[in-house]
C-alpha atoms as a PDB file:
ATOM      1  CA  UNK A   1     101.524  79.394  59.410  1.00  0.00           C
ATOM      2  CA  UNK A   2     104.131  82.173  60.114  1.00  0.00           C
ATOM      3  CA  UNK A   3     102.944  84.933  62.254  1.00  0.00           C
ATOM      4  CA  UNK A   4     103.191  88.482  60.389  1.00  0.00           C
ATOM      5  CA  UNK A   5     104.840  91.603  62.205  1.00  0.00           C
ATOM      6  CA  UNK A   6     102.162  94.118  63.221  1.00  0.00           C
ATOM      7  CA  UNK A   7     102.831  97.788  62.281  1.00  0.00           C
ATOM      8  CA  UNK A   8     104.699 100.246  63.331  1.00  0.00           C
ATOM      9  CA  UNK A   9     101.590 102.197  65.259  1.00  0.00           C
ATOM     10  CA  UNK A  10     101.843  98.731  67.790  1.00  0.00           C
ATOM     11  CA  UNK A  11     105.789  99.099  68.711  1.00  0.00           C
ATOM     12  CA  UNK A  12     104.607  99.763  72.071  1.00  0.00           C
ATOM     13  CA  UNK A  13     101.499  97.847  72.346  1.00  0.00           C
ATOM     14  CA  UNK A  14     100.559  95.952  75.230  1.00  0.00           C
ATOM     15  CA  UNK A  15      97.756  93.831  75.035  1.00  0.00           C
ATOM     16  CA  UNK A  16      95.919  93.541  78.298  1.00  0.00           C
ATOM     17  CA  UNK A  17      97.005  97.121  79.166  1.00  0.00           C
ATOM     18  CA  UNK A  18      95.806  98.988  76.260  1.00  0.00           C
ATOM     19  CA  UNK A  19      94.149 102.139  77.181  1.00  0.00           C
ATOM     20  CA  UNK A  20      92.423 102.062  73.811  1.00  0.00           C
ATOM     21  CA  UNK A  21      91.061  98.855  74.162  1.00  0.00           C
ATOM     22  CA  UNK A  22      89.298 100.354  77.483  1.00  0.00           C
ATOM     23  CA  UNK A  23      87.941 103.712  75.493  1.00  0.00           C
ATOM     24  CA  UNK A  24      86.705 101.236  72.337  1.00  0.00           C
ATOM     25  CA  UNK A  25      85.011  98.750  74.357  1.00  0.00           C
ATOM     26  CA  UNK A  26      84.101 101.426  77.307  1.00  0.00           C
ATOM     27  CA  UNK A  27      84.484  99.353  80.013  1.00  0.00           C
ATOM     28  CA  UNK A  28      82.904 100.938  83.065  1.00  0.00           C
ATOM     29  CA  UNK A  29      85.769 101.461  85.335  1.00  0.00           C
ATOM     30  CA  UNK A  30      86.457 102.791  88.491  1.00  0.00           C
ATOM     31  CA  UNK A  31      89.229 105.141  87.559  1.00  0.00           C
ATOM     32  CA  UNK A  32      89.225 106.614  91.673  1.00  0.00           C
ATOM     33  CA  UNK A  33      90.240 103.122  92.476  1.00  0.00           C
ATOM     34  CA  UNK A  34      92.785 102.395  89.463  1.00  0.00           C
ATOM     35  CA  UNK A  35      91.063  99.879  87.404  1.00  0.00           C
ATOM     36  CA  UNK A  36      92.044 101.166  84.447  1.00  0.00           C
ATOM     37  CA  UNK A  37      95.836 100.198  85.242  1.00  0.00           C
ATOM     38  CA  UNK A  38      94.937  96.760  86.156  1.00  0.00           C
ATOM     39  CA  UNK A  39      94.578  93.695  83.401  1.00  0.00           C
ATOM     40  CA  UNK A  40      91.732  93.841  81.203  1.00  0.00           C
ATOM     41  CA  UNK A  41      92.218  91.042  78.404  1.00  0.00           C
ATOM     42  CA  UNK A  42      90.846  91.630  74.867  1.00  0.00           C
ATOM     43  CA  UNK A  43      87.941  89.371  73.645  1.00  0.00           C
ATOM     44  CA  UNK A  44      89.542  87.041  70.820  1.00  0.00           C
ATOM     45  CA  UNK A  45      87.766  88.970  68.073  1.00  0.00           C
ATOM     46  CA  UNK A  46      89.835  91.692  69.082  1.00  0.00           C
ATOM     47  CA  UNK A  47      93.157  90.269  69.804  1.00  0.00           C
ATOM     48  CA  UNK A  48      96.198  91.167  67.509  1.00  0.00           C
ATOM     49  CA  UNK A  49      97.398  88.037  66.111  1.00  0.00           C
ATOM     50  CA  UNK A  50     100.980  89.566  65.240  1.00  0.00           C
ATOM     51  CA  UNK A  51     104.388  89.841  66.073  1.00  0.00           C
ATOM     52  CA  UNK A  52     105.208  93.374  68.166  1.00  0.00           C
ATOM     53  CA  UNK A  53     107.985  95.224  66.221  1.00  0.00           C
ATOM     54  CA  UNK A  54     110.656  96.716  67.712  1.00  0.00           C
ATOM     55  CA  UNK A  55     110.696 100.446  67.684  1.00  0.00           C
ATOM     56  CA  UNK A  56     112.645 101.783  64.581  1.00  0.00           C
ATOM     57  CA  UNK A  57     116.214 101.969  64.567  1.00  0.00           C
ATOM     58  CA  UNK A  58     116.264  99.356  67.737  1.00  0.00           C
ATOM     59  CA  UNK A  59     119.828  98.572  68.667  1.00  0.00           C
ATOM     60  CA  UNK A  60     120.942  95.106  70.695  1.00  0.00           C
ATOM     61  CA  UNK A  61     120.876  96.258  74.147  1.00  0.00           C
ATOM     62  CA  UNK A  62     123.815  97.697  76.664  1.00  0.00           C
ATOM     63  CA  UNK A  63     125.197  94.595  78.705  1.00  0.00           C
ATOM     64  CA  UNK A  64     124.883  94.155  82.633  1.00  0.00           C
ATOM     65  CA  UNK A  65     126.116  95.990  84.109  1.00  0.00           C
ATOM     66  CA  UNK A  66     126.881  99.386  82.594  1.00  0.00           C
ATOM     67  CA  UNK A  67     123.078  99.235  81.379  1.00  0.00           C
ATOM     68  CA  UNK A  68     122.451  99.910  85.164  1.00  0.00           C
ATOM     69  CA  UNK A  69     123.523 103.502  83.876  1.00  0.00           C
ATOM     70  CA  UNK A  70     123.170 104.142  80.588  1.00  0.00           C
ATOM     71  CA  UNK A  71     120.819 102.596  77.721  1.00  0.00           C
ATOM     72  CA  UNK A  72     119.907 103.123  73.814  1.00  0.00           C
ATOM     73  CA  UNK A  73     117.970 105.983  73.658  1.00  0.00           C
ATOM     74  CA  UNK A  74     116.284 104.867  70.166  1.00  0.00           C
ATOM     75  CA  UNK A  75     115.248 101.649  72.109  1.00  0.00           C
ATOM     76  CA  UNK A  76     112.834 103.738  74.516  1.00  0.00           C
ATOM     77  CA  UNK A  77     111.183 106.565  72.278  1.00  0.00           C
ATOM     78  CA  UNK A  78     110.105 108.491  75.388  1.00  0.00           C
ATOM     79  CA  UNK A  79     113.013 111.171  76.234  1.00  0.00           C
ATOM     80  CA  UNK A  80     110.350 113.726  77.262  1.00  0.00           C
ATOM     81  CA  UNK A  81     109.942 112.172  80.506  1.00  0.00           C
ATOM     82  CA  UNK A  82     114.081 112.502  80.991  1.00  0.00           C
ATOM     83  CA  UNK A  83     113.679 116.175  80.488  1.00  0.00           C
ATOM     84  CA  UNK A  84     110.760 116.611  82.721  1.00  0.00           C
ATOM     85  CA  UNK A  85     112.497 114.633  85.544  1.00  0.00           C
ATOM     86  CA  UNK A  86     116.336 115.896  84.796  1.00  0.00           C
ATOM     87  CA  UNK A  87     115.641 118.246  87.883  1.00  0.00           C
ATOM     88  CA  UNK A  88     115.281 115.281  90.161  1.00  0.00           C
ATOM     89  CA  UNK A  89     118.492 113.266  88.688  1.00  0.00           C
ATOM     90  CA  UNK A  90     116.435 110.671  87.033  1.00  0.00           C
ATOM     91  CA  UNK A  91     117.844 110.499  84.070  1.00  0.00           C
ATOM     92  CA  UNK A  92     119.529 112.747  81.110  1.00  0.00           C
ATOM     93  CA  UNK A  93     119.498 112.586  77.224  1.00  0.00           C
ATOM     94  CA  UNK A  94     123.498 112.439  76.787  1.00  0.00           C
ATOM     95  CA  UNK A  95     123.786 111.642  72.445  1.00  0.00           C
ATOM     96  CA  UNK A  96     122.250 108.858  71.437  1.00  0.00           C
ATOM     97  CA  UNK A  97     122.198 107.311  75.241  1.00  0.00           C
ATOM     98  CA  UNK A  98     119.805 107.742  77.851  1.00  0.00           C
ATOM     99  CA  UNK A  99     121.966 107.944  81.063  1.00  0.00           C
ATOM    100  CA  UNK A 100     120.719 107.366  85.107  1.00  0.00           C
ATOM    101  CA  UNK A 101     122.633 109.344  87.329  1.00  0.00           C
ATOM    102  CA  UNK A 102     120.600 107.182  90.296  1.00  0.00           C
ATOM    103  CA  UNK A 103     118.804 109.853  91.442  1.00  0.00           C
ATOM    104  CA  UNK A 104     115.287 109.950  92.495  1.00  0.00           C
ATOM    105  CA  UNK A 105     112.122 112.375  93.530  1.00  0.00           C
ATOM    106  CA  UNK A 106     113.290 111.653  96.716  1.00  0.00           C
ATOM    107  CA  UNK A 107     116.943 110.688  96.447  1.00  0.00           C
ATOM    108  CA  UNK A 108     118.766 113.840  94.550  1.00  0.00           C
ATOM    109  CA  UNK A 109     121.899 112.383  95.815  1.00  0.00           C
ATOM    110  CA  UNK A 110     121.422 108.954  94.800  1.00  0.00           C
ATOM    111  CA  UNK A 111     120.308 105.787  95.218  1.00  0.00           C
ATOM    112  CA  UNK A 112     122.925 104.564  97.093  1.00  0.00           C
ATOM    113  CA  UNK A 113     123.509 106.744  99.583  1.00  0.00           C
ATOM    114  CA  UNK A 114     119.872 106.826 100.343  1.00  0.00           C
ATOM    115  CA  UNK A 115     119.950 102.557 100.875  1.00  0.00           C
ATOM    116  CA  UNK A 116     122.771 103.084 102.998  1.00  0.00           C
ATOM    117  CA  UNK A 117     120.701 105.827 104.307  1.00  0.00           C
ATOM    118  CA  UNK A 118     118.165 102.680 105.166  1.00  0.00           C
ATOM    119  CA  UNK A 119     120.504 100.524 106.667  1.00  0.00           C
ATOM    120  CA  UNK A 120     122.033 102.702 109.037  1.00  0.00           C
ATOM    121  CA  UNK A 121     118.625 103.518 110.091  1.00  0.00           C
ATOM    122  CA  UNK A 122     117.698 100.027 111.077  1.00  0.00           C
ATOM    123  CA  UNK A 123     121.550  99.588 112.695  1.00  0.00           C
ATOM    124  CA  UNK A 124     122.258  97.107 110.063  1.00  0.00           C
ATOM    125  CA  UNK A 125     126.218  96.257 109.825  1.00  0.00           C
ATOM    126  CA  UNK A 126     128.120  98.203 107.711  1.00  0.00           C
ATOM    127  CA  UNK A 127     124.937 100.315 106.471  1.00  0.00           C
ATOM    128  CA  UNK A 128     124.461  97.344 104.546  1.00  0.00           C
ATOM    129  CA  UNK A 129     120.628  96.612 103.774  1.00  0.00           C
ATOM    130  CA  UNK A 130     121.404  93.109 103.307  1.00  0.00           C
ATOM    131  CA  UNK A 131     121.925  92.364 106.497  1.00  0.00           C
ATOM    132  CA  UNK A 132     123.987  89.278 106.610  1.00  0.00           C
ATOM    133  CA  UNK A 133     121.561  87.630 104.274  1.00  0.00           C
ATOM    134  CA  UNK A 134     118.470  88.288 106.115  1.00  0.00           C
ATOM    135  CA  UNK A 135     117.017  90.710 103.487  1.00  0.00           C
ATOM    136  CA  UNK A 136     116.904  89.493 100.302  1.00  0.00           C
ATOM    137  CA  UNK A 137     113.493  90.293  98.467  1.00  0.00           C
ATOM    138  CA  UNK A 138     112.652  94.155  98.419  1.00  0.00           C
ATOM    139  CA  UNK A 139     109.305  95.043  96.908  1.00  0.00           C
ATOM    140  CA  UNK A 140     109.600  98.565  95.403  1.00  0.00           C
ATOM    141  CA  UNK A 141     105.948 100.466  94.631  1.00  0.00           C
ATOM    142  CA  UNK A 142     105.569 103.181  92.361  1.00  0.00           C
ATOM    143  CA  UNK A 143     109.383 102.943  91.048  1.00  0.00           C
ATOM    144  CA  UNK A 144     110.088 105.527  88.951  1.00  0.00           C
ATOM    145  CA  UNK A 145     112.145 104.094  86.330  1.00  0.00           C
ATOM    146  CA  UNK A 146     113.634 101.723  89.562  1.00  0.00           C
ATOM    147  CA  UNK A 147     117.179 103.049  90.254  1.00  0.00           C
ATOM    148  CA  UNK A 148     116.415 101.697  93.815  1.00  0.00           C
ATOM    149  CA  UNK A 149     116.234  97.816  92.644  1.00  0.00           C
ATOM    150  CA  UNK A 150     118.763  99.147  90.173  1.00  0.00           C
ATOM    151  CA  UNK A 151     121.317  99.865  93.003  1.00  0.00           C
ATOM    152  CA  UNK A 152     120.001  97.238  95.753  1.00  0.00           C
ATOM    153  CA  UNK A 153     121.735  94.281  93.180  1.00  0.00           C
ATOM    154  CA  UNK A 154     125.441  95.063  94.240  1.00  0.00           C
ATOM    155  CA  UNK A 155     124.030  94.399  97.895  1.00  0.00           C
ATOM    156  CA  UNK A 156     123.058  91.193  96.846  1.00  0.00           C
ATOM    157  CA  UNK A 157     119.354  91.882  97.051  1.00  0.00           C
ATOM    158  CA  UNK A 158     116.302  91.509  94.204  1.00  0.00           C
ATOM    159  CA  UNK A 159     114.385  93.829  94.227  1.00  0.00           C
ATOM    160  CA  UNK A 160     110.805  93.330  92.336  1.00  0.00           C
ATOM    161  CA  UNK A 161     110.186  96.983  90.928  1.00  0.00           C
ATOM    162  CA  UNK A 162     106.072  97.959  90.408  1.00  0.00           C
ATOM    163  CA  UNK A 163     104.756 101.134  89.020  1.00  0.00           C
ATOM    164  CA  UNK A 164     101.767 101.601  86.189  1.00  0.00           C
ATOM    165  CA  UNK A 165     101.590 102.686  82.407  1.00  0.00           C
ATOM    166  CA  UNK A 166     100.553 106.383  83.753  1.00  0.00           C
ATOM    167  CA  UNK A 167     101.417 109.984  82.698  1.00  0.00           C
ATOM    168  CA  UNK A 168     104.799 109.118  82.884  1.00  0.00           C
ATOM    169  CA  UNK A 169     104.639 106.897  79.827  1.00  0.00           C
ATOM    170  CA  UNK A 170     105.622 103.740  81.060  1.00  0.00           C
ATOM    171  CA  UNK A 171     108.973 104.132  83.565  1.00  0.00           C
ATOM    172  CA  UNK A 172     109.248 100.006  83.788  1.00  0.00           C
ATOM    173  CA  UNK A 173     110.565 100.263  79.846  1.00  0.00           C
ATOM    174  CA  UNK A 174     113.494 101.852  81.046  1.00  0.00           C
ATOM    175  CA  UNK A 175     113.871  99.651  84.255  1.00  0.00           C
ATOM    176  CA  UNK A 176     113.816  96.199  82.010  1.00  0.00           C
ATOM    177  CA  UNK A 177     116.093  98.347  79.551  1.00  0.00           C
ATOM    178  CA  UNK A 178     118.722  98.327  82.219  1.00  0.00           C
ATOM    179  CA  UNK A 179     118.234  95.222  83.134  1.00  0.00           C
ATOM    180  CA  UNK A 180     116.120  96.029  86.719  1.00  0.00           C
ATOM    181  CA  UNK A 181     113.408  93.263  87.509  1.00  0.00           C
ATOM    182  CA  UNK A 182     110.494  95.151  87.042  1.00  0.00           C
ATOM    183  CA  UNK A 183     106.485  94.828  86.241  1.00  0.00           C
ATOM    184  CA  UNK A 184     103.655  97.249  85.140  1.00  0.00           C
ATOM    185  CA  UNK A 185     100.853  96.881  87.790  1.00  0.00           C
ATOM    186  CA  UNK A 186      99.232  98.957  90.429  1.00  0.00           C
ATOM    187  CA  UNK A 187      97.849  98.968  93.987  1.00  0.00           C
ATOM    188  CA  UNK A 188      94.116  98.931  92.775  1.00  0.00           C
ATOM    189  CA  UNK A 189      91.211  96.356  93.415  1.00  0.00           C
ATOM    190  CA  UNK A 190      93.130  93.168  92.931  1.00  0.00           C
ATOM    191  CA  UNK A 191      96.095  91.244  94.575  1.00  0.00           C
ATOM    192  CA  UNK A 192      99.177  91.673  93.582  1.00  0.00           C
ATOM    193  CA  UNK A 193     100.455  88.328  91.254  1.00  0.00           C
ATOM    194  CA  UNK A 194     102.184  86.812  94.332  1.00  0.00           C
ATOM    195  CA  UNK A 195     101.366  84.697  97.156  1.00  0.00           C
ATOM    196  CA  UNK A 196     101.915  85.866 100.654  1.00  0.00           C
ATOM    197  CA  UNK A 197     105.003  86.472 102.493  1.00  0.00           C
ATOM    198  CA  UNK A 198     107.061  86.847  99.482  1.00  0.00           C
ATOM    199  CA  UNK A 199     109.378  89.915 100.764  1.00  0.00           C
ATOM    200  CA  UNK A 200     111.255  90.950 103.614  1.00  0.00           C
ATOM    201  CA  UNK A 201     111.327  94.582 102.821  1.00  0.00           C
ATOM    202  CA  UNK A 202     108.623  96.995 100.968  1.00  0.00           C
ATOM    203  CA  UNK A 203     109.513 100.785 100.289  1.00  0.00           C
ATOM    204  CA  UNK A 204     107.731 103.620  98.780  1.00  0.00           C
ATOM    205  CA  UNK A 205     109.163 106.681  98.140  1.00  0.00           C
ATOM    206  CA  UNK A 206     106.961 109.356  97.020  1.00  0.00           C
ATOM    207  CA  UNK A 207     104.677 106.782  95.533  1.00  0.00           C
ATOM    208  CA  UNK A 208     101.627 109.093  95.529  1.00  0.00           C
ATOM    209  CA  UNK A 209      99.533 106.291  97.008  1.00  0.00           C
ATOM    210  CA  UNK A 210      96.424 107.569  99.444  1.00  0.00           C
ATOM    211  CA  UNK A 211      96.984 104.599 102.114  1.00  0.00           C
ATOM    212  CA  UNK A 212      94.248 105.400 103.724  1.00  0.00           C
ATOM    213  CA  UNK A 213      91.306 104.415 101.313  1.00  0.00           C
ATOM    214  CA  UNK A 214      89.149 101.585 101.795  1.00  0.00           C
ATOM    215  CA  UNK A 215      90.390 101.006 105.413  1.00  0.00           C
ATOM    216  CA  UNK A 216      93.548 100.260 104.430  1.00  0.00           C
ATOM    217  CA  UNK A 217      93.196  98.010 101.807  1.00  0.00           C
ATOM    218  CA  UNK A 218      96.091  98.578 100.159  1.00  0.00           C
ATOM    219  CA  UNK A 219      98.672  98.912 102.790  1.00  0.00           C
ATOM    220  CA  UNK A 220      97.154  95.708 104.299  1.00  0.00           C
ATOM    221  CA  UNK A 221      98.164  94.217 100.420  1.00  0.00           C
ATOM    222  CA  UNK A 222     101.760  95.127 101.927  1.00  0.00           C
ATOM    223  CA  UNK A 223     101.130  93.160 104.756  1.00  0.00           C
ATOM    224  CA  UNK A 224      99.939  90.158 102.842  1.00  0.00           C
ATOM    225  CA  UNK A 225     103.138  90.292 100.648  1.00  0.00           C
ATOM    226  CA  UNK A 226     105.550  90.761 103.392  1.00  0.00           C
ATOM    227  CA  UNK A 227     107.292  87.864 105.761  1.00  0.00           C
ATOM    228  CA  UNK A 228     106.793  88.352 109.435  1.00  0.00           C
ATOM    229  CA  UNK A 229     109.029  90.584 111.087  1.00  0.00           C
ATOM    230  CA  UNK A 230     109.301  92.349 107.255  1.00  0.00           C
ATOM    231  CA  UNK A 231     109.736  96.195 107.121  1.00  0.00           C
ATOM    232  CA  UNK A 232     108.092  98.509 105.090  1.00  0.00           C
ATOM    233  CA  UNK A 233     109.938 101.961 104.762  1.00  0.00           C
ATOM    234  CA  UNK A 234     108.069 104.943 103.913  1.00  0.00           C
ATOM    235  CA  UNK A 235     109.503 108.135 102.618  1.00  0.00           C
ATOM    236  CA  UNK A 236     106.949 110.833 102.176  1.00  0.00           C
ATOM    237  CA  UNK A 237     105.952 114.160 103.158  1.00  0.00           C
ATOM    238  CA  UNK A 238     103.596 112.868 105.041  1.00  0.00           C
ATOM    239  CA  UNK A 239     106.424 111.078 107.305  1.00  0.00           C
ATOM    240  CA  UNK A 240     107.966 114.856 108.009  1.00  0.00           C
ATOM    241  CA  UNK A 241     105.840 117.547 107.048  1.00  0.00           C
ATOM    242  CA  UNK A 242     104.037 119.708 109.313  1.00  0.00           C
ATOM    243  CA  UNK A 243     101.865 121.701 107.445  1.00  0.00           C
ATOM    244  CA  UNK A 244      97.814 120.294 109.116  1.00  0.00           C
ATOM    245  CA  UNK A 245      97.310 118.028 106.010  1.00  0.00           C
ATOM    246  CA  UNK A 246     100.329 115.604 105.980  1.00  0.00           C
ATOM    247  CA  UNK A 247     100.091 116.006 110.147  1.00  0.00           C
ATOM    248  CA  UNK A 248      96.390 114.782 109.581  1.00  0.00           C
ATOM    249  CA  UNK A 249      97.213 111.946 107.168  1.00  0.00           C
ATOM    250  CA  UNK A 250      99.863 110.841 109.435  1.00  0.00           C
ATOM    251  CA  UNK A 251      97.952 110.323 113.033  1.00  0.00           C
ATOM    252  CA  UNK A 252      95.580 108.693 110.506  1.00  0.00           C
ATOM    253  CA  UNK A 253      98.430 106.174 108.871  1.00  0.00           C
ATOM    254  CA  UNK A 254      99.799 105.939 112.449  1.00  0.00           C
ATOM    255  CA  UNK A 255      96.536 104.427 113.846  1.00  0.00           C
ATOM    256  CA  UNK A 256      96.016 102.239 111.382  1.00  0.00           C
ATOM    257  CA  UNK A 257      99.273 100.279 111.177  1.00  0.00           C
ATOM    258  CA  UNK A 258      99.299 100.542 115.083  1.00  0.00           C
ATOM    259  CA  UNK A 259      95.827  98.403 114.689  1.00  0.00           C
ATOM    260  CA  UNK A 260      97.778  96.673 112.496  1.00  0.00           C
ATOM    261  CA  UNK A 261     100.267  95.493 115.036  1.00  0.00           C
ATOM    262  CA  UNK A 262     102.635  97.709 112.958  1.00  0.00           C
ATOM    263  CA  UNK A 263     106.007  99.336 115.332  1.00  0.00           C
ATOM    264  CA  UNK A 264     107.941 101.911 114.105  1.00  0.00           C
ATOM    265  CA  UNK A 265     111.560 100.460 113.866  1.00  0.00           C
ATOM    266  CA  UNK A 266     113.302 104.232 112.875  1.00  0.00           C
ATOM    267  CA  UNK A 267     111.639 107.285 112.267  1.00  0.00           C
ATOM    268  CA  UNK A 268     114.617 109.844 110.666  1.00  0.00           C
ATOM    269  CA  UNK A 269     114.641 112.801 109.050  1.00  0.00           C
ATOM    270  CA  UNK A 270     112.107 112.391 105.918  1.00  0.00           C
ATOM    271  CA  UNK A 271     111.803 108.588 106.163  1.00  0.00           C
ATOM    272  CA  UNK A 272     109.752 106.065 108.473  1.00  0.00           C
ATOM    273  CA  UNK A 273     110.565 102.561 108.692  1.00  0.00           C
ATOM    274  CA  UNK A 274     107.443 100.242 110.061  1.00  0.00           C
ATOM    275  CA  UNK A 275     108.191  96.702 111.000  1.00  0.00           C
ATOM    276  CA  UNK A 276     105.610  93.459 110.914  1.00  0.00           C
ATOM    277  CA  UNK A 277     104.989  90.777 113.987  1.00  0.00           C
ATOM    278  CA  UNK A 278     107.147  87.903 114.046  1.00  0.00           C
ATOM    279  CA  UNK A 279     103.422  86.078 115.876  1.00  0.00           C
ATOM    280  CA  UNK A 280      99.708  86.493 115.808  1.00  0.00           C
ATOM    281  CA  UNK A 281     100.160  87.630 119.437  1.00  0.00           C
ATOM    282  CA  UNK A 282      99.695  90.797 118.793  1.00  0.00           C
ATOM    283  CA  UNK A 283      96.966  90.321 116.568  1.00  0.00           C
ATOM    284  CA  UNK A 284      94.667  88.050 119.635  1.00  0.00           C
ATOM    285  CA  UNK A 285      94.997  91.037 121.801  1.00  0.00           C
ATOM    286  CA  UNK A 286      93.880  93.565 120.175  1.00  0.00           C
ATOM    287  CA  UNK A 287      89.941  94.499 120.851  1.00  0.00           C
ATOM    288  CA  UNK A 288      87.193  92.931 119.566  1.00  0.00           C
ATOM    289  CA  UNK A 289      85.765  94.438 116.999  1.00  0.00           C
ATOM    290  CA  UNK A 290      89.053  96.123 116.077  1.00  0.00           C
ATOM    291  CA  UNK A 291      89.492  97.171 112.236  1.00  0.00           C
ATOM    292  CA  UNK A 292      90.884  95.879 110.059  1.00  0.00           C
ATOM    293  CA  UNK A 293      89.561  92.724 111.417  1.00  0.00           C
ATOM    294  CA  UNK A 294      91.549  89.251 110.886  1.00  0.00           C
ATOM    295  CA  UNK A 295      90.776  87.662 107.395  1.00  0.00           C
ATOM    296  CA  UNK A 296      88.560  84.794 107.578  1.00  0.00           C
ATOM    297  CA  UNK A 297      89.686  81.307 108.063  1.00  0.00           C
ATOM    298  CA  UNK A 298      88.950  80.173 104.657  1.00  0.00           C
ATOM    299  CA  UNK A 299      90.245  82.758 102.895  1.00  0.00           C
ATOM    300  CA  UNK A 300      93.853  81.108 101.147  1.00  0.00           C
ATOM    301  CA  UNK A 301      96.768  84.287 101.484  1.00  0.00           C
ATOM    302  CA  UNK A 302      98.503  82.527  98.560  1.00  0.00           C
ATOM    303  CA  UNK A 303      95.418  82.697  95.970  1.00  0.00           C
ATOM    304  CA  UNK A 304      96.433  85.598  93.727  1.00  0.00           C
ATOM    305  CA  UNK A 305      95.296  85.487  90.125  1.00  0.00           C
ATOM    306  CA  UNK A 306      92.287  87.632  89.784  1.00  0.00           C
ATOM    307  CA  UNK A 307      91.256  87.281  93.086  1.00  0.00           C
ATOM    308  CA  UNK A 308      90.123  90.625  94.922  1.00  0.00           C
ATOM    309  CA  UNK A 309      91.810  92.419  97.928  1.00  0.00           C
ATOM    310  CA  UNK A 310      90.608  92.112 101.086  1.00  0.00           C
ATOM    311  CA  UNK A 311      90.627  94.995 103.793  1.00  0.00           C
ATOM    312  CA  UNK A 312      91.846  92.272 106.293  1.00  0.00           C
ATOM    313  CA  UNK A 313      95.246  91.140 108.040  1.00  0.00           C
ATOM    314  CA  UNK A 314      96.234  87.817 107.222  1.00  0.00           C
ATOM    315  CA  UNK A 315      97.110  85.945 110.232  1.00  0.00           C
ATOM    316  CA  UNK A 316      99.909  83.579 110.326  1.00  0.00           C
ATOM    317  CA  UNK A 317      98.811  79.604 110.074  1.00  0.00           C
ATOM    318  CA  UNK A 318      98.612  77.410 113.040  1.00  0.00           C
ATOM    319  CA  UNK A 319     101.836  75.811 111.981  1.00  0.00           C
ATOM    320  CA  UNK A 320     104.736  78.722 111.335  1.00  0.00           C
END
């Protein structure tokens, strides 16, 4: 039997992240610890059997790669979050096209600039972040609508692009619009959909993430994700400000990736670049009784799919 189209009202449904499926069914979730932007499948009684339409008006969209910079507007109904972020170079309602200067909260003056910005931090030739090859995968939380991955392509590196169906009304439509590898998800209670060591590089940039919680948990999700000797660059006010909150929230971060057998590869201006162990050495000197502690033997790094995050380091297997 053909499917039917549903209508109109579900142009932007998604159907294990509907928020209204979470109010009808009142699923008791922990909203402090971001449940309610994880997966949360419908029971089949109340799964939509029907084809999502495209918005109204929907046009084919702009080919790689000027849709890097400019897309449809009637493809992504959402221009109020262009206006609220034109301030920070985002993006601008120009006609009937949204257009992406490549600016950022945290990058006014671009995307590029600020990767170069990276690279030359780290000494990498030619403020490439690249690297000769050696960085390929960049994991990017808390995107924005991902003009970092966006940019990182022409240096020959993928960037995975992660931020949540929030307040900002779902950024990653505009990211796929242009064509930028992106996923809705969140840093919340479980692990991220892919097995361990699966990037070189991590970066958030004003990604409003308290690191902190849960001793760690979610920064030690980084670790999981990220190869050994894999850098994790951090640009926050909490990296530069020294007003006694951010200064208290970063001796806090500092002791905790230092447990972590985290070093600080550059520290510049607004931006703080931590890299991983290449060994466990580190890891089989440090204290007894140190936390985070070492996850247990038994516990597989790679297992994703459901499974809960651990506030552990994942040591690396007898045989790397």
């Amino acid at each position: 039997a053909l499917l039917k189209v549903c209508d109109d009202r579900h142009s932007e449904l998604i159907p294990c992240l509907d928020r209204n499926l979470i109010y009808q069914t009142r699923l008791k979730l922990d909203l402090s610890l971001m449940e309610h932007y994880e997966r949360h499948c419908p029971q089949p009684e109340r799964r939509y059997n029907c084809l999502i339409p495209p918005p109204p008006g929907y046009k084919v969209p702009i080919k790689w790669p000027r849709s890097r910079d400019e897309v449809w507007q009637v493809n992504i109904p959402h221009t109020h979050l262009a206006h609220e972020k034109s301030d920070q170079n985002w993006m601008v309602v120009n006609g009937d096209k949204i257009v992406f200067p490549g600016g950022g909260t945290h990058f006014h003056y671009g995307a590029d600039k600020y990767i170069a910005h990276l690279a030359n931090m780290l000494n990498f030739k030619n403020n490439i972040l690249n690297n000769e090859g050696n960085i390929r995968t960049v994991f990017d939380v808390g995107c924005g609508v991902a003009s970092f991955g966006g940019y990182l392509l022409s240096s020959d590196i993928i960037a995975m692009s992660l931020a949540p169906n929030d307040v900002h009304q779902n950024q990653i439509q505009f990211a796929l619009e242009r064509g930028i590898p992106a996923y809705l998800g969140v840093l919340g209670t479980k692990r991220l959909p892919y097995p361990s060591r699966s990037f070189e590089f991590a970066h958030c940039s004003r990604c409003r993430i308290d690191w902190l919680q849960r001793d760690g948990i979610l920064l030690l999700e980084l670790d999981r994700l990220l190869r050994p000797g894999g850098y994790f660059a951090y640009s926050s006010p909490e990296a530069y400000a020294q007003d006694e909150e951010d200064l208290r929230i970063w001796k806090e971060m500092s002791a905790l990736v230092e447990r972590m057998c985290w070093k600080i590869a550059a520290k510049r201006n607004q931006t703080v670049i931590w890299v991983k162990p290449l060994t466990n050495d580190c890891y089989m000197k440090r204290e007894p009784g140190t936390r985070p502690p070492l996850c247990r033997s038994d516990d597989n790094p790679d297992a994703v799919w459901g499974v809960p995050m651990e506030a552990c380091i994942t040591p690396y297997s007898e045989r790397e």
